[in-house]
Protein backbone atom coordinates (compact mmCIF):
# COMPACT_ATOMS: atom_id res chain seq x y z
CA UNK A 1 49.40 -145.72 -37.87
CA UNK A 2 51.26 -147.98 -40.50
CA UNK A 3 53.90 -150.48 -39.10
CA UNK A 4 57.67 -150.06 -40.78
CA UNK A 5 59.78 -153.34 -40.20
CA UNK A 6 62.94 -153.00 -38.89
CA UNK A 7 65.18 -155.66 -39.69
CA UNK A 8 69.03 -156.45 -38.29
CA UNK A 9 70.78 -155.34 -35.47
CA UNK A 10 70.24 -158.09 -32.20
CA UNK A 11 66.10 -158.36 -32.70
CA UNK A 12 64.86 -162.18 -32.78
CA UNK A 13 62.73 -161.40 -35.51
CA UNK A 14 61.87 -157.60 -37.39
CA UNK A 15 60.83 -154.85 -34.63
CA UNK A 16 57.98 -152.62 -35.45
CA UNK A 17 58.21 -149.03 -34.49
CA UNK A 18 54.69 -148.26 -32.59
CA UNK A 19 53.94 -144.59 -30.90
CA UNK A 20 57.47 -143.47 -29.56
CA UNK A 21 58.39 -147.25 -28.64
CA UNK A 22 59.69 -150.21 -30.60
CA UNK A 23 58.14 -154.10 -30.54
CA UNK A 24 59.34 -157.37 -31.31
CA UNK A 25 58.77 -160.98 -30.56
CA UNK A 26 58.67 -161.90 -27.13
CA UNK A 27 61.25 -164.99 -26.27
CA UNK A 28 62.55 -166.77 -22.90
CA UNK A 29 65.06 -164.12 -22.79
CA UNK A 30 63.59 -160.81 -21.97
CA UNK A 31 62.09 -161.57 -18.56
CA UNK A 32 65.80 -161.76 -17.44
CA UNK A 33 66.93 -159.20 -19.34
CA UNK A 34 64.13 -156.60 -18.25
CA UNK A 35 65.35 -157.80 -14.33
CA UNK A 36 69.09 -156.97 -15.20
CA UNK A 37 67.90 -153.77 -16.60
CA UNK A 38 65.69 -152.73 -13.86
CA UNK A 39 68.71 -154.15 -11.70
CA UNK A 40 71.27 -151.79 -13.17
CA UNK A 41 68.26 -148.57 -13.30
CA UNK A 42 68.02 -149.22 -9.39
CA UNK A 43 71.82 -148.52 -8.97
CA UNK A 44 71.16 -144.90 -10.23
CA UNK A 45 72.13 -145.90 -13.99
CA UNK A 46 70.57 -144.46 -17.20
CA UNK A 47 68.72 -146.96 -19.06
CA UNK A 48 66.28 -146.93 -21.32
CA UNK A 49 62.85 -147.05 -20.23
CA UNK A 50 61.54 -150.80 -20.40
CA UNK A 51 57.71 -151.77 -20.45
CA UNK A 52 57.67 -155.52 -20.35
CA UNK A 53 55.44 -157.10 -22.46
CA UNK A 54 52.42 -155.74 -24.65
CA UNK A 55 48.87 -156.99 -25.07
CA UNK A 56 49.81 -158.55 -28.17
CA UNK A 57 53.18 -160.34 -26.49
CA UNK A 58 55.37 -158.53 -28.03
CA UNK A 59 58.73 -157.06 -25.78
């Protein structure tokens, strides 16, 4: 599968679309944000789907 870039919008660095997901750089802030959104999922609100981090270390 070929990689497309995605640059802009609030990504750290360029996402890369992969299978029906999209990755990009890991940093110190995901961890909290993937508890906030699991958080806010628990409380019977639609989020998207989050997966943590990847076996390359991307989010």
């Amino acid at each position: 599968m070929d990689e497309i870039l995605l640059n802009g919008g609030n990504a750290s660095d360029c996402a890369v679309p992969v299978g029906s997901t999209d990755r990009k750089p890991w940093t110190a802030t995901p961890p909290r944000v993937l508890t906030y959104m699991k958080a806010v999922n628990d409380a019977s609100v639609d989020v998207p789907a989050v997966y943590g981090q990847d076996a390359q270390g991307a989010q």
